[in-house]
Protein backbone atom coordinates (compact mmCIF):
# COMPACT_ATOMS: atom_id res chain seq x y z
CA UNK A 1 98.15 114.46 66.44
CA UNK A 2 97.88 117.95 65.88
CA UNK A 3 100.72 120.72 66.44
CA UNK A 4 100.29 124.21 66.93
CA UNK A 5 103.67 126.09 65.74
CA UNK A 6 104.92 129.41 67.01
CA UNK A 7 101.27 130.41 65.91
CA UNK A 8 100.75 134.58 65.75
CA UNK A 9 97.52 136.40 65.42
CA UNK A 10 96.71 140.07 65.18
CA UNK A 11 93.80 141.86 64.83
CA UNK A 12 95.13 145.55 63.36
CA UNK A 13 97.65 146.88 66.38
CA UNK A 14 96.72 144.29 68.68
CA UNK A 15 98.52 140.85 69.22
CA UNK A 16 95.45 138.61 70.22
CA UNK A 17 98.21 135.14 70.17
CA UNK A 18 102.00 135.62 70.64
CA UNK A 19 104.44 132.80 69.67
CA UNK A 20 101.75 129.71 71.10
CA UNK A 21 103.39 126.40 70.98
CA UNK A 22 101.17 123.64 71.77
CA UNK A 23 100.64 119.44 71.31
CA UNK A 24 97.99 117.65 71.25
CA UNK A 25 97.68 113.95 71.70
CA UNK A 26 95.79 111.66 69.50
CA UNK A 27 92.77 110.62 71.91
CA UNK A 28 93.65 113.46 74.09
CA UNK A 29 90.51 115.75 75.99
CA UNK A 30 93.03 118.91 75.96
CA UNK A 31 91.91 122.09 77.15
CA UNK A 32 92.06 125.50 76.69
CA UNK A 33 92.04 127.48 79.75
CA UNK A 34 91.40 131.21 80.45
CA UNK A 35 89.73 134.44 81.45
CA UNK A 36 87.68 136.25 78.68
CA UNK A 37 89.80 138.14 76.01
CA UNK A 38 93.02 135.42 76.91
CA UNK A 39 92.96 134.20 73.38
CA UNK A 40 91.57 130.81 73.92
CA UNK A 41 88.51 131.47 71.34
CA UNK A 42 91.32 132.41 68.91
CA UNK A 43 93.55 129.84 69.12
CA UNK A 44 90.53 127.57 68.72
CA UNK A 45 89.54 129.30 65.83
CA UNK A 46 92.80 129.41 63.90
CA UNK A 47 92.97 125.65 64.71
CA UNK A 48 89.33 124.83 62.50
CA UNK A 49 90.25 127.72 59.59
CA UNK A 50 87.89 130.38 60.43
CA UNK A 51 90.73 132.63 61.40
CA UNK A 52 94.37 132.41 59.38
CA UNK A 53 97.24 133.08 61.37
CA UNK A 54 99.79 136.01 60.76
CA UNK A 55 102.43 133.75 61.71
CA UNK A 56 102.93 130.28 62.20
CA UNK A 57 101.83 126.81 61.14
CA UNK A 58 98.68 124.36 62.23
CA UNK A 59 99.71 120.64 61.51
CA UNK A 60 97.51 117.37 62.26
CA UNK A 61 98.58 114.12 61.90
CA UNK A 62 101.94 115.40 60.49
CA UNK A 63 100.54 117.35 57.43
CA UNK A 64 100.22 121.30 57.40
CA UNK A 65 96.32 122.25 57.09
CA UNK A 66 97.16 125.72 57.81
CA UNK A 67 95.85 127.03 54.29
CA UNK A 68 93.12 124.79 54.30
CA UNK A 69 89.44 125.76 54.27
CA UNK A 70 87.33 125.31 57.39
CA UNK A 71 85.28 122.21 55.28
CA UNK A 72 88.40 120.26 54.88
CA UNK A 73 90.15 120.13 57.82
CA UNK A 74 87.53 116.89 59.45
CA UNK A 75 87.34 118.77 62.30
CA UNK A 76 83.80 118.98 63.91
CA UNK A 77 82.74 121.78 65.81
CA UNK A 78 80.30 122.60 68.61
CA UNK A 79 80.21 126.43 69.20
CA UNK A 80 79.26 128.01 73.05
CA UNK A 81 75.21 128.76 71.52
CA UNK A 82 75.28 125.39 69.41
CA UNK A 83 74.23 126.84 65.99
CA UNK A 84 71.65 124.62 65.18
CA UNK A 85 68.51 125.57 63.21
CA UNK A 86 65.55 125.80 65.56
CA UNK A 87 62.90 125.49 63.14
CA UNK A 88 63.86 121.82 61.75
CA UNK A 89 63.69 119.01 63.08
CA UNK A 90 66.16 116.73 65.54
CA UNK A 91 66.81 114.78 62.90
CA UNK A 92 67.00 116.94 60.00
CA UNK A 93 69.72 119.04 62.29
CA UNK A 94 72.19 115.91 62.82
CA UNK A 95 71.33 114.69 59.26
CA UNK A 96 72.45 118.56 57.78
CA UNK A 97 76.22 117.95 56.81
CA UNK A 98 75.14 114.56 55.77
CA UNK A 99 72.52 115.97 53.26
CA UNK A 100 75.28 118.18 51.78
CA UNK A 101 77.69 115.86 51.33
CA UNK A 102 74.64 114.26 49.18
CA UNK A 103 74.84 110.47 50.95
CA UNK A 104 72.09 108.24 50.38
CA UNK A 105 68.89 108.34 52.33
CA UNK A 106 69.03 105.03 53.87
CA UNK A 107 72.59 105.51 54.79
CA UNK A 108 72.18 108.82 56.28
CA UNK A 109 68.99 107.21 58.39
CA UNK A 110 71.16 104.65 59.90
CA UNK A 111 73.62 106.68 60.58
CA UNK A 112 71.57 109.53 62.67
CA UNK A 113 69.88 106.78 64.31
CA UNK A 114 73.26 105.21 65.74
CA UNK A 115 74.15 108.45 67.13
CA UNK A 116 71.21 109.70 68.74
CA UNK A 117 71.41 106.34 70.34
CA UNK A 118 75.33 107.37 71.47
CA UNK A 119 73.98 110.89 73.17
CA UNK A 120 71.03 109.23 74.60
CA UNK A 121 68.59 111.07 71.87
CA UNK A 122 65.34 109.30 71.73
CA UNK A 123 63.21 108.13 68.79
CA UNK A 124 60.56 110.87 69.57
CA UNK A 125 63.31 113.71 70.23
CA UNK A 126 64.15 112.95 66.72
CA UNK A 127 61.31 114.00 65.27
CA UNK A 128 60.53 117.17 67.46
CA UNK A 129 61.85 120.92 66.41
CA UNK A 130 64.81 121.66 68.13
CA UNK A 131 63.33 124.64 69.44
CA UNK A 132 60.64 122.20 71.64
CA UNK A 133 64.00 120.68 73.77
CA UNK A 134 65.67 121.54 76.75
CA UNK A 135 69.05 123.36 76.82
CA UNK A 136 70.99 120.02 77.55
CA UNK A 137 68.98 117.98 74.79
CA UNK A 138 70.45 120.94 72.07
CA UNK A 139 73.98 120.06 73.42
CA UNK A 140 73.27 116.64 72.65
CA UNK A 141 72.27 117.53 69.13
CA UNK A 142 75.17 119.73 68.65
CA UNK A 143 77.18 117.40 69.75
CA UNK A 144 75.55 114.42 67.52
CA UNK A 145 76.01 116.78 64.33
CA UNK A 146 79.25 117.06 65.23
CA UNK A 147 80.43 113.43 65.74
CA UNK A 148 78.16 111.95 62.70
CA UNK A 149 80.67 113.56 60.00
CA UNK A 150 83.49 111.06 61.68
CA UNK A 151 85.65 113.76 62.51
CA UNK A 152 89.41 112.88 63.55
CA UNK A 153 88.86 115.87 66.01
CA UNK A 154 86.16 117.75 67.51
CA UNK A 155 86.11 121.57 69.07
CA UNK A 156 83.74 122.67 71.56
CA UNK A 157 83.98 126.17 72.56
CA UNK A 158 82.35 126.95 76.07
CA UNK A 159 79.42 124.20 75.60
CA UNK A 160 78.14 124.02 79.31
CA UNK A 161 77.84 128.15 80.05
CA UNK A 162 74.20 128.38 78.64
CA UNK A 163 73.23 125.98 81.33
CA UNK A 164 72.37 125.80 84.80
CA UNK A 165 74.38 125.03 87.64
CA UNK A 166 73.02 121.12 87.70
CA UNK A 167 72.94 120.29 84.31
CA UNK A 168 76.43 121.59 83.84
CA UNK A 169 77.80 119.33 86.44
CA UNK A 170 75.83 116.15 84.72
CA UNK A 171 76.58 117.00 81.07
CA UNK A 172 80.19 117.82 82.01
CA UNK A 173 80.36 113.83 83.47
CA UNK A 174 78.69 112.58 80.29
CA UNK A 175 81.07 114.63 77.75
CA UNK A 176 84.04 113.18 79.58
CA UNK A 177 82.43 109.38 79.11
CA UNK A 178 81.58 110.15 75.34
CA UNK A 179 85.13 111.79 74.43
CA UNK A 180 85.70 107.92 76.33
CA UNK A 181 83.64 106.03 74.18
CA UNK A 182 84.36 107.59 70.95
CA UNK A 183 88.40 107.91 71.66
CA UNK A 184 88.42 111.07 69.51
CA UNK A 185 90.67 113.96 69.73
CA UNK A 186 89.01 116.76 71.76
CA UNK A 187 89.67 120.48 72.27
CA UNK A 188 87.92 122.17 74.77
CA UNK A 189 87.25 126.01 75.39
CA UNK A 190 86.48 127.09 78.67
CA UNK A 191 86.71 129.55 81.38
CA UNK A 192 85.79 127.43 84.05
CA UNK A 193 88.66 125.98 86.01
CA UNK A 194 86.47 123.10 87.37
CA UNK A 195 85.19 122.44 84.03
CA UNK A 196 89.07 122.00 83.32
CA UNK A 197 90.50 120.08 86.05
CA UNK A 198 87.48 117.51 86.17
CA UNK A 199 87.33 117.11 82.06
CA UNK A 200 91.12 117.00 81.12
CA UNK A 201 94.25 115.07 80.27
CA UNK A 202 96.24 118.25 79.61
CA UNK A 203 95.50 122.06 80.40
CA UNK A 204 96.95 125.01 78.39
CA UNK A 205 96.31 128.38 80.89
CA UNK A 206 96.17 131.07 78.72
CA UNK A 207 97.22 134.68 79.57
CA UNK A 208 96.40 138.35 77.40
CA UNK A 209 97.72 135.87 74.35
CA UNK A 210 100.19 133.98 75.26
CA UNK A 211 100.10 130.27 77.43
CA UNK A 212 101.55 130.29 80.83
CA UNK A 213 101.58 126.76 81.75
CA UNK A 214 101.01 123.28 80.02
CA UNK A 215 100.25 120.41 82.02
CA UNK A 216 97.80 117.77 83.61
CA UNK A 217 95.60 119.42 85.98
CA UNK A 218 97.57 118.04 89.09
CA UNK A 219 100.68 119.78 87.87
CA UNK A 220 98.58 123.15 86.83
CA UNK A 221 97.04 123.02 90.31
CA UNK A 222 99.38 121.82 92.37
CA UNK A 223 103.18 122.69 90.81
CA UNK A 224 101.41 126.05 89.17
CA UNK A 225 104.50 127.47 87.32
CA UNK A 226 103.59 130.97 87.48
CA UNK A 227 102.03 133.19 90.08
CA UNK A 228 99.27 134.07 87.28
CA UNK A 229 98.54 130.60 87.08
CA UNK A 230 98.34 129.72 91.02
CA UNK A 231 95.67 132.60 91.41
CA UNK A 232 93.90 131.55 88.31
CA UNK A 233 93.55 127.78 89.19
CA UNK A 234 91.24 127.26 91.97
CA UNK A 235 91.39 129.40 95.44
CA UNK A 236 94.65 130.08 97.79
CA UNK A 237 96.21 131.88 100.51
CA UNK A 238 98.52 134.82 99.86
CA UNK A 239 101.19 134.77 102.42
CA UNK A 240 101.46 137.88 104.26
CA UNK A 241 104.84 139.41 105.56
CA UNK A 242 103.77 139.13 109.28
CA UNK A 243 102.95 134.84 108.12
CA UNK A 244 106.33 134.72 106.31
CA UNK A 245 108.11 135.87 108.97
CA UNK A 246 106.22 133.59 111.65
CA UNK A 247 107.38 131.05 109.25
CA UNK A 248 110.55 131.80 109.00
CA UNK A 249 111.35 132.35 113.04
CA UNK A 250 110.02 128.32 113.52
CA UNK A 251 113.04 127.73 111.23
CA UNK A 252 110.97 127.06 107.51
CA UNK A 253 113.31 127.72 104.83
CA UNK A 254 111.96 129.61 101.79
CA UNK A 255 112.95 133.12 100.26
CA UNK A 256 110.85 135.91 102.23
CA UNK A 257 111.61 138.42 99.35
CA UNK A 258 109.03 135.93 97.04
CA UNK A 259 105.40 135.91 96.86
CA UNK A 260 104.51 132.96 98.71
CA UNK A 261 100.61 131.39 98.67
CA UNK A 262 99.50 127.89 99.63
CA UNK A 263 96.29 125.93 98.93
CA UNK A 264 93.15 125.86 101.22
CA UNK A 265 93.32 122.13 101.41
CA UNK A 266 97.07 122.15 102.74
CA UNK A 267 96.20 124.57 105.84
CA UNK A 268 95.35 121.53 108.58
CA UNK A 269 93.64 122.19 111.70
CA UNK A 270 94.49 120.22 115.14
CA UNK A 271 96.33 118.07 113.43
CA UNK A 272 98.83 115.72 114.26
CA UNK A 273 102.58 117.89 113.90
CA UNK A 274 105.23 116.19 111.88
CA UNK A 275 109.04 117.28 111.52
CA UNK A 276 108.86 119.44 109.11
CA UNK A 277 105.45 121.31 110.15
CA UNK A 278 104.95 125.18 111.61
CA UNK A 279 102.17 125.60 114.23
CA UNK A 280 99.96 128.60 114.86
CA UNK A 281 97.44 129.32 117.20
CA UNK A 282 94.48 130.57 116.09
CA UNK A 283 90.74 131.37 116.37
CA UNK A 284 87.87 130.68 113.91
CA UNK A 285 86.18 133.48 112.33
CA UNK A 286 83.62 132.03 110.05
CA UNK A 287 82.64 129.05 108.58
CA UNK A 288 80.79 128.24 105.44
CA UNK A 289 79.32 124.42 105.65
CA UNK A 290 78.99 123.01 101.89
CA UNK A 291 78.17 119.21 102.40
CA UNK A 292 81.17 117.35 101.18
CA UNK A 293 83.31 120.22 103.31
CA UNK A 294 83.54 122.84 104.83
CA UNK A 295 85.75 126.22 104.50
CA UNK A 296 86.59 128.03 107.61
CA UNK A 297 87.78 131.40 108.02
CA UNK A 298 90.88 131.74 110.78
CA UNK A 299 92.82 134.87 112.47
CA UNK A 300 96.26 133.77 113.57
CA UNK A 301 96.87 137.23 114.33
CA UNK A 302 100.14 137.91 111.28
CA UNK A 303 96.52 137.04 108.88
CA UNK A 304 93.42 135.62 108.56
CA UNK A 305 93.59 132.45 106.49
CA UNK A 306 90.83 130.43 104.17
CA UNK A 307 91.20 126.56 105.25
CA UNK A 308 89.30 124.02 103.51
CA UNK A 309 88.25 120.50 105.53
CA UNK A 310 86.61 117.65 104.84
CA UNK A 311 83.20 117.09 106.31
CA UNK A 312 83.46 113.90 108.61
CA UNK A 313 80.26 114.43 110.66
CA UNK A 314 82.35 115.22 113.75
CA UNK A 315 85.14 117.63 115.26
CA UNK A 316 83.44 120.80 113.55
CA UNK A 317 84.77 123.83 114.50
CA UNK A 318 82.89 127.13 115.80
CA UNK A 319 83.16 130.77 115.58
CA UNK A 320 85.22 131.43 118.69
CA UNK A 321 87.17 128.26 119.01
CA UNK A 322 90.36 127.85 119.61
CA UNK A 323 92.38 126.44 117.22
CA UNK A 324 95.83 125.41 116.61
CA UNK A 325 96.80 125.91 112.36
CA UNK A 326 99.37 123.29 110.87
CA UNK A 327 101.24 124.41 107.56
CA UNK A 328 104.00 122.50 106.52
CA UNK A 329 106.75 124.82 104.30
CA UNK A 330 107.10 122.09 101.70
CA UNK A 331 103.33 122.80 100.71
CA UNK A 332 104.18 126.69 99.86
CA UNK A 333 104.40 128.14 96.36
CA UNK A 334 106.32 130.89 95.75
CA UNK A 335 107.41 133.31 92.50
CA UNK A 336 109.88 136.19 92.55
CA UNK A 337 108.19 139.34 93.46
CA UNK A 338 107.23 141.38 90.63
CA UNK A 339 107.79 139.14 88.06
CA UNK A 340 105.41 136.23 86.50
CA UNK A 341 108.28 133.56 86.00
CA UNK A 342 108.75 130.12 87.32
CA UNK A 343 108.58 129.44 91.15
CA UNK A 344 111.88 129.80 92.91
């Protein structure tokens, strides 16, 4: 569906995208994943014509649109503070790129009236100023203006970070079901990991321009191919030297020269032992309750490590207890020291 080739951009001296190589599905919610000033925004950019790359070529559906203005590419766009025009009306907003493109009244009623109805826009929202709604109502109408043109792909760049914590969470669950629903191509900008591993089929991490990992968001999470990606992706243990060697001495085999980290989740706590596992004891330091789970903080002497359980209503542990720490070696990630390649 669309195909992103060896795509360079600079700005003057400095190379914003180096060499990016990416595919997109037809259907597809892909995302574009990174810390500010990665190149994410760019790519995205370069993709819907506002920014022409230095090298490189953007193809969808087989046909190179890389010279092609921003108005004929059918791509819709929602950008991060939704561009709308507070003063006019609901309606008047989702109608706009109807009105230009000079359809017919009736049509263009019918039309706006089907897809309010899609984004759960009401009759009376319609006919209120956009500056009289809430911040998830504009998303709605940005994302109605979008979708109303029949785009074969739509962009949204950062959508949820104007809202709060809440209504991110909700709107997040009711983009995925409209990207569902309407089956169209989707990029999506964001910083957010969670945003990313809850929304996608595919994730492209981005790193200081170029993309360090393309996968589904079990593979970025769990199999995270380089040590910038494994920090970047949710939280995790660093292994120390003292851990590594405890490790090593109950006979786990793994290189002690690389950098070595395992997930919060992976750490188990006075659990049953299988063949393969390495017990420590430790005690708990802290613990921070959060509902669904609970993260405790736990000295086994080499290290104090972050372990993540889920909340059962029983068996929780206190500061002081005693505790014996299960990690099984096969559950470590680990990346020559020094360097941000593959794992070993």
């Amino acid at each position: 569906m669309i195909q992103l080739k060896d795509i360079v951009v600079k700005f003057g001296d400095f190379t914003a995208l180096n060499g990016i190589n990416i595919h997109v599905g037809e259907g597809e919610f892909f995302t574009f994943l990174g810390p500010s000033g990665c190149g994410k925004t760019t790519l995205l950019r370069t993709l819907t014509g506002f920014i022409r790359p230095d090298g490189g070529s953007v193809h969808v559906k087989g046909t190179d649109i890389t010279d092609r203005p921003v108005e004929e590419r059918n791509i819709g766009i929602v950008f991060q503070s939704y561009a709308l025009f507070p003063t006019m009306t609901v309606y008047d907003n989702i109608a706009y790129g109807l009105k230009v493109k000079k359809v017919k009244k009736d049509e263009i009623r019918q039309r706006v009236n089907d897809i309010a109805g899609k984004v759960d826009l009401t009759p009376e929202q319609l006919k209120k100023a956009v500056a009289q709604l809430s911040g998830g109502q504009q998303q709605r109408v940005a994302i109605a203006r979008a979708l109303i043109m029949n785009p074969s792909i739509i962009c949204l760049d950062e959508p949820l970070s104007n809202l709060d914590a809440k209504l991110r969470v909700q709107l997040r669950n009711e983009l995925k079901n409209m990207q569902r629903e309407f089956g169209i191509t989707t990029i999506y900008v964001t910083h957010d990991q969670e945003e990313a591993l809850t929304l996608s089929d595919h994730i492209a991490v981005f790193n200081k321009g170029v993309v360090e990992q393309i996968g589904t968001p079990d593979e970025v999470y769990s199999h995270s191919r380089t040590e910038f990606v494994c920090n970047f992706i949710g939280d995790i243990n660093p292994l120390s030297e003292g851990l590594k060697a405890e490790l090593a001495r109950a006979g786990a085999a793994f290189n002690q020269a690389d950098k070595c980290y395992i997930r919060l989740e992976l750490i188990r706590v006075n659990s049953r032992i299988h063949p393969d596992d390495v017990e420590l004891p430790g005690i708990v330091e802290s613990s921070e309750y959060y509902g669904l789970y609970i993260k405790y903080q736990i000295d086994i002497g080499c290290q104090k490590v972050k372990v993540v359980e889920k909340n059962n209503g029983t068996d929780l542990h206190k500061r002081g207890d005693k505790v014996k720490v299960v990690i099984n070696p096969g559950d470590i990630m680990s990346y020559p020291a020094g360097k941000e390649g593959a794992p070993s």
